[in-house]
PDB file of N, CA and C in Angstrom:
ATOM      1  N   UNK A   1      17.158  34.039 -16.930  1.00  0.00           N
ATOM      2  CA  UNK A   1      18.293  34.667 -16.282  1.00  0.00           C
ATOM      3  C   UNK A   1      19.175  35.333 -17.339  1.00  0.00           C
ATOM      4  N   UNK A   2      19.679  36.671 -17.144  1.00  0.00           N
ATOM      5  CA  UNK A   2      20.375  37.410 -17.965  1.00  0.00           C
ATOM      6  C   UNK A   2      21.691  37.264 -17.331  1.00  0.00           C
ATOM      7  N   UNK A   3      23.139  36.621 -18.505  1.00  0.00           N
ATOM      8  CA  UNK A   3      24.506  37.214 -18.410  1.00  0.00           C
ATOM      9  C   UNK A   3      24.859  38.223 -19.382  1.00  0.00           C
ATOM     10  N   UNK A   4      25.757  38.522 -18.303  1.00  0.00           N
ATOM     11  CA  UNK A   4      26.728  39.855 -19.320  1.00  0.00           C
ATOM     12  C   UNK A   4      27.570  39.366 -20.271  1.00  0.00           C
ATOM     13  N   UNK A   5      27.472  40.230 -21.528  1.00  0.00           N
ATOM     14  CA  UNK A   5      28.190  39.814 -23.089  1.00  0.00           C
ATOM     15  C   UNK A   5      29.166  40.057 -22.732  1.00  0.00           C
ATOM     16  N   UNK A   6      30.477  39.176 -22.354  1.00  0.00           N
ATOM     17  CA  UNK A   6      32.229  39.634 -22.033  1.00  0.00           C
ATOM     18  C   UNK A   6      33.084  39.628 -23.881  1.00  0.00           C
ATOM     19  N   UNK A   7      32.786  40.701 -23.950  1.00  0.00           N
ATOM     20  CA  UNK A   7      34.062  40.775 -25.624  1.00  0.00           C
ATOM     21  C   UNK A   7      34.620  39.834 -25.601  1.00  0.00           C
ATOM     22  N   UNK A   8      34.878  38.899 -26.242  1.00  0.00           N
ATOM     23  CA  UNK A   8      36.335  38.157 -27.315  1.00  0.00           C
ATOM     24  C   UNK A   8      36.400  38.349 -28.538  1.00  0.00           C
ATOM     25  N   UNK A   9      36.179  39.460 -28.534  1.00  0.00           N
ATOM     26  CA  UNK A   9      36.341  39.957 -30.093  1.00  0.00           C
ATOM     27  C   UNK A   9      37.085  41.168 -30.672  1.00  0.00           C
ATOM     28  N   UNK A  10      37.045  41.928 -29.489  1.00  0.00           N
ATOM     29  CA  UNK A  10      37.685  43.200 -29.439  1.00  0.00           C
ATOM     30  C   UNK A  10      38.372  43.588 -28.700  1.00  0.00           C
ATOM     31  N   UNK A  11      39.068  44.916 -28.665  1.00  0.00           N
ATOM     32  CA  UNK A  11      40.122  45.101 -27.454  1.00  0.00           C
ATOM     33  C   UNK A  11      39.452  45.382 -25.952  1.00  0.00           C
ATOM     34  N   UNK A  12      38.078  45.285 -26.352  1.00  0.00           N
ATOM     35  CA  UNK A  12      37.636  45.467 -25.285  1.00  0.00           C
ATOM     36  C   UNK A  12      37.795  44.823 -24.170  1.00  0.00           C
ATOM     37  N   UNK A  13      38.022  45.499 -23.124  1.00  0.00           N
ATOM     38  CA  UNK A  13      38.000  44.297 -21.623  1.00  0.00           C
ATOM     39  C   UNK A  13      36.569  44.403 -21.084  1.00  0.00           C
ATOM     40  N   UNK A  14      35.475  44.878 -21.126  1.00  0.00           N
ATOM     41  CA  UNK A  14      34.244  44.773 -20.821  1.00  0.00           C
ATOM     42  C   UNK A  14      33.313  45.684 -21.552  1.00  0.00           C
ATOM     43  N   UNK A  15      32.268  45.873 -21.483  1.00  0.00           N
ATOM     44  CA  UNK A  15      30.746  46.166 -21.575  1.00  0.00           C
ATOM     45  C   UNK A  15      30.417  47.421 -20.790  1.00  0.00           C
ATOM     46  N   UNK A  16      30.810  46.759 -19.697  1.00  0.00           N
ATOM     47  CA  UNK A  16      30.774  47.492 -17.783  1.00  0.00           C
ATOM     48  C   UNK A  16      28.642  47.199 -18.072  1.00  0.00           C
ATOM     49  N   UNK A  17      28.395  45.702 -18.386  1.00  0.00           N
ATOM     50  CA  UNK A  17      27.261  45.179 -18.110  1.00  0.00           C
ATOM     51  C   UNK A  17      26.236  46.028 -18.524  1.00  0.00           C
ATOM     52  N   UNK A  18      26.691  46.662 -19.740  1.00  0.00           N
ATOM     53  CA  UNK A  18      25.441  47.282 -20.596  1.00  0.00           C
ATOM     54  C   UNK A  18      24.989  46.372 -21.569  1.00  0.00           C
ATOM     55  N   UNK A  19      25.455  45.418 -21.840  1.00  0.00           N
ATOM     56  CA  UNK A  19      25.041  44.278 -22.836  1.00  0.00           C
ATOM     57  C   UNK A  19      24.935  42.850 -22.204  1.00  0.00           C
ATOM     58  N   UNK A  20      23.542  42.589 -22.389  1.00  0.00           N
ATOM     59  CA  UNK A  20      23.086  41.492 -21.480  1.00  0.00           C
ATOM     60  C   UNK A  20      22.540  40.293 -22.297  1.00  0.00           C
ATOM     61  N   UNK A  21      22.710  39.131 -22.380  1.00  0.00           N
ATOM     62  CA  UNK A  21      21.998  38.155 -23.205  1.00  0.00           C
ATOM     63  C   UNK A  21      21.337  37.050 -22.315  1.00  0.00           C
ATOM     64  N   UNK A  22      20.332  36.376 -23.162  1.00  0.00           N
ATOM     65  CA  UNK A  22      19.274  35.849 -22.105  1.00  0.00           C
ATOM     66  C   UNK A  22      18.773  34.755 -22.579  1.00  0.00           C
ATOM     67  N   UNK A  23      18.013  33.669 -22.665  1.00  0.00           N
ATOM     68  CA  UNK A  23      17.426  32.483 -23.229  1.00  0.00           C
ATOM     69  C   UNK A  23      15.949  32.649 -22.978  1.00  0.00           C
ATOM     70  N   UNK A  24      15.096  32.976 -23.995  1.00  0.00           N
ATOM     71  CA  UNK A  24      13.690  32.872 -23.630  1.00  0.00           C
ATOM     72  C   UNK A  24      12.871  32.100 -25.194  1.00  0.00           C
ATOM     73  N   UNK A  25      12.268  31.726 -24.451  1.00  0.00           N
ATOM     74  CA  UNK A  25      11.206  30.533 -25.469  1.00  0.00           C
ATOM     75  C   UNK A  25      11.961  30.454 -26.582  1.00  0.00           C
ATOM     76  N   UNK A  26      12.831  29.830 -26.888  1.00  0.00           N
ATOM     77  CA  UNK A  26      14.210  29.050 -28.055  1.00  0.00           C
ATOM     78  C   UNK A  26      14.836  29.988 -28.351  1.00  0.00           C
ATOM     79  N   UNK A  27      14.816  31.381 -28.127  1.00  0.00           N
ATOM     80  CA  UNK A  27      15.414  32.833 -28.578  1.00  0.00           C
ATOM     81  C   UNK A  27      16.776  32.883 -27.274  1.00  0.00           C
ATOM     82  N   UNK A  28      18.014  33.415 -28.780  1.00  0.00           N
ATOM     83  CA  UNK A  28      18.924  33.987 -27.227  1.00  0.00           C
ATOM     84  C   UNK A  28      18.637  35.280 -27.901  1.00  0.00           C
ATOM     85  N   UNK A  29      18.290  36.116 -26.937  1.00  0.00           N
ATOM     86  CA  UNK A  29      17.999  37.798 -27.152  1.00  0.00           C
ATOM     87  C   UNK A  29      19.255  38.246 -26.610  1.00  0.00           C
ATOM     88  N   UNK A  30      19.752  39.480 -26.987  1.00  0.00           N
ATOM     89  CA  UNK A  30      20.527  40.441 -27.047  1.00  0.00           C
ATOM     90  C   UNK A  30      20.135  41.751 -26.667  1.00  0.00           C
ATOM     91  N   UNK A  31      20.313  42.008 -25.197  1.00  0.00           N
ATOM     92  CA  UNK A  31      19.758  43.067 -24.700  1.00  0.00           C
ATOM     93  C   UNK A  31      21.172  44.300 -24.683  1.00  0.00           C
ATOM     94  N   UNK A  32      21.128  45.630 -24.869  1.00  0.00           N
ATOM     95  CA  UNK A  32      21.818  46.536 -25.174  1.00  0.00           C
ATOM     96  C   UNK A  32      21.572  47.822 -24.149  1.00  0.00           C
ATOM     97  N   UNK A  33      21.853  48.219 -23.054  1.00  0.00           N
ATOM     98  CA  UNK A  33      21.384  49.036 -21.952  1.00  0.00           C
ATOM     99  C   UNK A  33      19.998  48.508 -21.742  1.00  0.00           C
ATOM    100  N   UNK A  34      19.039  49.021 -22.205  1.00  0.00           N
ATOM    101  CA  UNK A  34      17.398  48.567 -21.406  1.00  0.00           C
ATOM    102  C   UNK A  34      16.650  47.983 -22.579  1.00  0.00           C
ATOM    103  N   UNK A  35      17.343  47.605 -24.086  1.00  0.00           N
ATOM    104  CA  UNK A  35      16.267  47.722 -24.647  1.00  0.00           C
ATOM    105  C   UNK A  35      17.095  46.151 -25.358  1.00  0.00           C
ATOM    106  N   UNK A  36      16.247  44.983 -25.985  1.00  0.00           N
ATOM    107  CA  UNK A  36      16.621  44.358 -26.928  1.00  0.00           C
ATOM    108  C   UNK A  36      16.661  44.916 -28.097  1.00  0.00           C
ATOM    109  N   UNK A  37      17.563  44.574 -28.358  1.00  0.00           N
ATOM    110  CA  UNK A  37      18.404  45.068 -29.820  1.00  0.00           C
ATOM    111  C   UNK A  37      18.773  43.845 -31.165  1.00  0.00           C
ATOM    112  N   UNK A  38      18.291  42.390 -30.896  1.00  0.00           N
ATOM    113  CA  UNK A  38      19.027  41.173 -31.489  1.00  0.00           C
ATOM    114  C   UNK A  38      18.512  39.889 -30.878  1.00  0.00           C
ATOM    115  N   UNK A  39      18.545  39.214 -31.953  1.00  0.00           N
ATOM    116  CA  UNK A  39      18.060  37.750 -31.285  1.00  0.00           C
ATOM    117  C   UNK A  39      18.312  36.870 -32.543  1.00  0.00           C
ATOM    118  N   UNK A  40      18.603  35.519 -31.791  1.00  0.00           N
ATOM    119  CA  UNK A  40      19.244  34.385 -32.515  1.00  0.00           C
ATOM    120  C   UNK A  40      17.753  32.896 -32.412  1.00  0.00           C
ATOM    121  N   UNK A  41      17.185  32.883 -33.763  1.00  0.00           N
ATOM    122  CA  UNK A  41      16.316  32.192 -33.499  1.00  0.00           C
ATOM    123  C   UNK A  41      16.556  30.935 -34.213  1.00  0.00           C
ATOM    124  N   UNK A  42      16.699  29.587 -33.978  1.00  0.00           N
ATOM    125  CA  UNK A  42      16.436  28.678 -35.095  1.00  0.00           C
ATOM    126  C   UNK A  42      17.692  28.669 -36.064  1.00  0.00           C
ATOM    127  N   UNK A  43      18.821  28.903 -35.570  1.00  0.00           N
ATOM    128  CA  UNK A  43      20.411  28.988 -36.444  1.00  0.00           C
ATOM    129  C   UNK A  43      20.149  30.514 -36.998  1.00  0.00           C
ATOM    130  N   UNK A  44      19.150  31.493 -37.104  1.00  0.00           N
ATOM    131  CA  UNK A  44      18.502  32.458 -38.089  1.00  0.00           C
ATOM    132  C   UNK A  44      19.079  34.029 -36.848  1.00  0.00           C
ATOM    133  N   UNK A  45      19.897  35.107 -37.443  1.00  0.00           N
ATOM    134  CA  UNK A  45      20.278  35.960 -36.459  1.00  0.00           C
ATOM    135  C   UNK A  45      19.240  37.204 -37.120  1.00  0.00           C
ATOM    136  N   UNK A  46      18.344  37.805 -36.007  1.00  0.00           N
ATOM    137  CA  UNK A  46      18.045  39.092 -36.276  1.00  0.00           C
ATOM    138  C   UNK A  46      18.199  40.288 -35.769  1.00  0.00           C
ATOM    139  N   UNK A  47      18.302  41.284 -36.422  1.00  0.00           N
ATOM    140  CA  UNK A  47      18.708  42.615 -35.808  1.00  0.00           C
ATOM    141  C   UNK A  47      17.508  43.616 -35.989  1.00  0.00           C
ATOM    142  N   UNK A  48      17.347  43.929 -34.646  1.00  0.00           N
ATOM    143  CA  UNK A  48      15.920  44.764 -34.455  1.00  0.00           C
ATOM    144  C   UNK A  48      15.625  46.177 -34.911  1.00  0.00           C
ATOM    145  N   UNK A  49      16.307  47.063 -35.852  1.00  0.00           N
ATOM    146  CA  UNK A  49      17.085  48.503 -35.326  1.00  0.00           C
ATOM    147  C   UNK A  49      17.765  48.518 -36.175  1.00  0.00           C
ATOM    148  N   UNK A  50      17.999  49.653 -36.625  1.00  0.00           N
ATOM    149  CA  UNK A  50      19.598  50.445 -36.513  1.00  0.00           C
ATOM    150  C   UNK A  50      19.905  51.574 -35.410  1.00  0.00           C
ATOM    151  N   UNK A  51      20.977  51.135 -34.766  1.00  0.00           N
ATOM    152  CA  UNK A  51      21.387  51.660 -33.291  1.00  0.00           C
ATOM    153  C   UNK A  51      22.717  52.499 -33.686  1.00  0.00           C
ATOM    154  N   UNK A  52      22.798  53.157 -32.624  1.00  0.00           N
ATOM    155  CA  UNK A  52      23.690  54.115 -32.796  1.00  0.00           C
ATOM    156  C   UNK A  52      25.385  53.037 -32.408  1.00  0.00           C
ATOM    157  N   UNK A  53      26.552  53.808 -32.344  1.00  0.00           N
ATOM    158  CA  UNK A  53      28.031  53.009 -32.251  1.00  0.00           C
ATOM    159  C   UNK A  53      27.895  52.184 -30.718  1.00  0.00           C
ATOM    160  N   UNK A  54      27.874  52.029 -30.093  1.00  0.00           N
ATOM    161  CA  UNK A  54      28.239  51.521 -28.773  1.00  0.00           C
ATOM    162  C   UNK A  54      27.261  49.761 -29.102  1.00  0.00           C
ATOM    163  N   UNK A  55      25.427  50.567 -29.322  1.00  0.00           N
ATOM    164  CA  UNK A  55      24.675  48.930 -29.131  1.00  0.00           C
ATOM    165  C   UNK A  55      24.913  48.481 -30.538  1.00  0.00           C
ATOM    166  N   UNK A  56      25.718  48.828 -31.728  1.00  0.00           N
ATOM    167  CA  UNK A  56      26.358  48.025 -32.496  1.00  0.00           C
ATOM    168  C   UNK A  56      27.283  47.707 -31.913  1.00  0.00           C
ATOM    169  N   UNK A  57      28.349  47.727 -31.399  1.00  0.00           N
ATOM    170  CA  UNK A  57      29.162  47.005 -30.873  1.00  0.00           C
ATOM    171  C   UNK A  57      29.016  45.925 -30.406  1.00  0.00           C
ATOM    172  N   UNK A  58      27.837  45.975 -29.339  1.00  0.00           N
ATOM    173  CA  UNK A  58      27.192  45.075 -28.766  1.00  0.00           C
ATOM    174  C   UNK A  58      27.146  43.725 -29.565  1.00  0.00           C
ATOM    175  N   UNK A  59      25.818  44.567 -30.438  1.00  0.00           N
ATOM    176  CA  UNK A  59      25.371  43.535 -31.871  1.00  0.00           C
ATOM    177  C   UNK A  59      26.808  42.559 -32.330  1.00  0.00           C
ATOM    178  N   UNK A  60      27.623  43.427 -32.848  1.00  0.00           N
ATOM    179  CA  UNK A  60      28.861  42.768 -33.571  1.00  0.00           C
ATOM    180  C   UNK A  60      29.157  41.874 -32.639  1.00  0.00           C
ATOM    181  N   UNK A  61      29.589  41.851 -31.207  1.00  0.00           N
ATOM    182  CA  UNK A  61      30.205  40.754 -30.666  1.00  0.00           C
ATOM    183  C   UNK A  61      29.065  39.771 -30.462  1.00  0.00           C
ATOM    184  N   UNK A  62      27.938  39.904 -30.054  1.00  0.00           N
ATOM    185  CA  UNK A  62      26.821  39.232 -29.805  1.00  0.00           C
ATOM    186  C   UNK A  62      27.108  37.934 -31.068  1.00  0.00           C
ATOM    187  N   UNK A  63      26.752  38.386 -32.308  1.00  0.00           N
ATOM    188  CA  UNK A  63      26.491  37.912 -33.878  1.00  0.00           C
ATOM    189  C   UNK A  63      28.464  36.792 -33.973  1.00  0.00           C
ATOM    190  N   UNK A  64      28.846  37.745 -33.369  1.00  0.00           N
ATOM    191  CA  UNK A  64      30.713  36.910 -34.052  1.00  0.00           C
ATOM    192  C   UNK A  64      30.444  35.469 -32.720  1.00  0.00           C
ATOM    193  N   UNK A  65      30.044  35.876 -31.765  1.00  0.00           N
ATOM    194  CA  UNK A  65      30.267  34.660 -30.640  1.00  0.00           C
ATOM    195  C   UNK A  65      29.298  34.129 -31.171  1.00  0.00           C
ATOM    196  N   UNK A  66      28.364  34.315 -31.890  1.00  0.00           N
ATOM    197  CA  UNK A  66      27.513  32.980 -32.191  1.00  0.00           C
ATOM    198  C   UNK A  66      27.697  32.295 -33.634  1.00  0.00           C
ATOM    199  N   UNK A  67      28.533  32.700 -34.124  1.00  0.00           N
ATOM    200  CA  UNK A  67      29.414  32.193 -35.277  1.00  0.00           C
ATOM    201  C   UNK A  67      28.918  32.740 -36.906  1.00  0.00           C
ATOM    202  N   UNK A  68      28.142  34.140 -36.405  1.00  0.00           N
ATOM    203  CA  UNK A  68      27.453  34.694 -37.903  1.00  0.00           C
ATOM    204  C   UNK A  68      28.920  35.600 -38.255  1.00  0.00           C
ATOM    205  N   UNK A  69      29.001  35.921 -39.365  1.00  0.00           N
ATOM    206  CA  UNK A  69      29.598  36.863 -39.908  1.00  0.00           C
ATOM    207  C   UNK A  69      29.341  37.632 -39.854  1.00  0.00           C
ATOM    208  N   UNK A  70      29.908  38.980 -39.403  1.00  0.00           N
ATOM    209  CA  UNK A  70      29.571  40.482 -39.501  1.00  0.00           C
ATOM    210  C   UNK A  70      30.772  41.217 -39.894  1.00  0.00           C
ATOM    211  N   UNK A  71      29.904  42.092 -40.904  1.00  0.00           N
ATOM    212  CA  UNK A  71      31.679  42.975 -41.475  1.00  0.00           C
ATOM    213  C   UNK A  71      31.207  44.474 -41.204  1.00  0.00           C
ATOM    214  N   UNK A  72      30.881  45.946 -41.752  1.00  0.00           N
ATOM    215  CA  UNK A  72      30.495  46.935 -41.620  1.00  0.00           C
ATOM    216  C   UNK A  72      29.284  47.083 -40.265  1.00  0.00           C
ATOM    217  N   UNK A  73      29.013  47.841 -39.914  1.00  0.00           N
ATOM    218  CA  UNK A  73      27.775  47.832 -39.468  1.00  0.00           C
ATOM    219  C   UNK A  73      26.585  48.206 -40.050  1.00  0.00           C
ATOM    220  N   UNK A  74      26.861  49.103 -41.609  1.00  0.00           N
ATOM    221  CA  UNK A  74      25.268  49.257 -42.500  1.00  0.00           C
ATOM    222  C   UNK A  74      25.122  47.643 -42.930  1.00  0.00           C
ATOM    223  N   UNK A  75      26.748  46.787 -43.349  1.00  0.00           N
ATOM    224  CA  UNK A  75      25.844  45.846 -43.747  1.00  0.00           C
ATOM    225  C   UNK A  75      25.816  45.106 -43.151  1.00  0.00           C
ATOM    226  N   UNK A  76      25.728  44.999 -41.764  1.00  0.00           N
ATOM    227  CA  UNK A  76      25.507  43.896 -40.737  1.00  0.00           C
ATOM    228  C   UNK A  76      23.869  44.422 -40.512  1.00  0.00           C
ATOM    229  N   UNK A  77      22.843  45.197 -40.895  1.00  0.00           N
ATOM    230  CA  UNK A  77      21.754  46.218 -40.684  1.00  0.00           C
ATOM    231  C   UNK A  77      21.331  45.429 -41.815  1.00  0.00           C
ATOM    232  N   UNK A  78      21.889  45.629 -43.014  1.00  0.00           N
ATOM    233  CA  UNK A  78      20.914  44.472 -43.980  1.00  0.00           C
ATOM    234  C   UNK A  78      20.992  43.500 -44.147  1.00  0.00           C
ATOM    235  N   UNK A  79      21.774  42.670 -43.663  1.00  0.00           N
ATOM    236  CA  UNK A  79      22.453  41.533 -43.521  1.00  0.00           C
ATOM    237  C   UNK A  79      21.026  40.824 -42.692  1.00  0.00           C
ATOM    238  N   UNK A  80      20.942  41.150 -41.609  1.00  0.00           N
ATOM    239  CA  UNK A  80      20.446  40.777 -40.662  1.00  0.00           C
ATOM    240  C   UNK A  80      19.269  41.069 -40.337  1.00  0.00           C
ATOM    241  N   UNK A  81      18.620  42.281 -40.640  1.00  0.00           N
ATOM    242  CA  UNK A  81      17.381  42.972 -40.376  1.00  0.00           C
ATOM    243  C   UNK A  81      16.030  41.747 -40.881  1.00  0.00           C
ATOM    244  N   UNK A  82      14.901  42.150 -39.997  1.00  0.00           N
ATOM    245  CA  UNK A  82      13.850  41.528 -40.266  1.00  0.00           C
ATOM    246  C   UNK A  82      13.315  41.728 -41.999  1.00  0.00           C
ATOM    247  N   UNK A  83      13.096  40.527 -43.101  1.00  0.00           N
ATOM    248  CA  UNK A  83      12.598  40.768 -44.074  1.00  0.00           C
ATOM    249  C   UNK A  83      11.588  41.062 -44.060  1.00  0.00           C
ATOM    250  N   UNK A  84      10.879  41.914 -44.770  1.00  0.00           N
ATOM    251  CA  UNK A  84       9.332  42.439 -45.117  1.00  0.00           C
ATOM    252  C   UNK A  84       8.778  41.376 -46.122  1.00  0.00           C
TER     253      UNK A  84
END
């Protein structure tokens, strides 16, 4: 079952339910209009992408409510991105 990401982080008062998060096999995923964008595996946060301003936004509140640090958005992109 997917809820909607409600900001407490920003001045934002909503999303308007373009950012959706979900619980699947130990993953909370971070869905961003239609596409996952983020997922929290094992205490471990990853970021799928570099996305344009809005599904960073997303990302940023997603990552702060689950208690990661995020500062810029390039370096929340290396911060977070899958290692090779």
């Amino acid at each position: 079952m997917e809820t909607e990401l409600i900001p407490k982080n920003s001045s934002r008062k909503s999303f308007y339910n373009k950012a959706r998060v979900r619980n699947e096999e130990g993953k909370i995923i971070l869905k961003s209009y239609y596409t996952d964008v983020a997922y929290i595996k094992d205490g471990v946060a990853v970021v799928l992408g570099v996305w344009g301003g809005t599904t960073t936004s997303h990302i940023k509140e997603f990552l702060k409510q689950n208690g990661f640090k995020v500062g810029s958005g390039e370096q929340m992109f290396k911060d977070y991105s899958l290692k090779e």
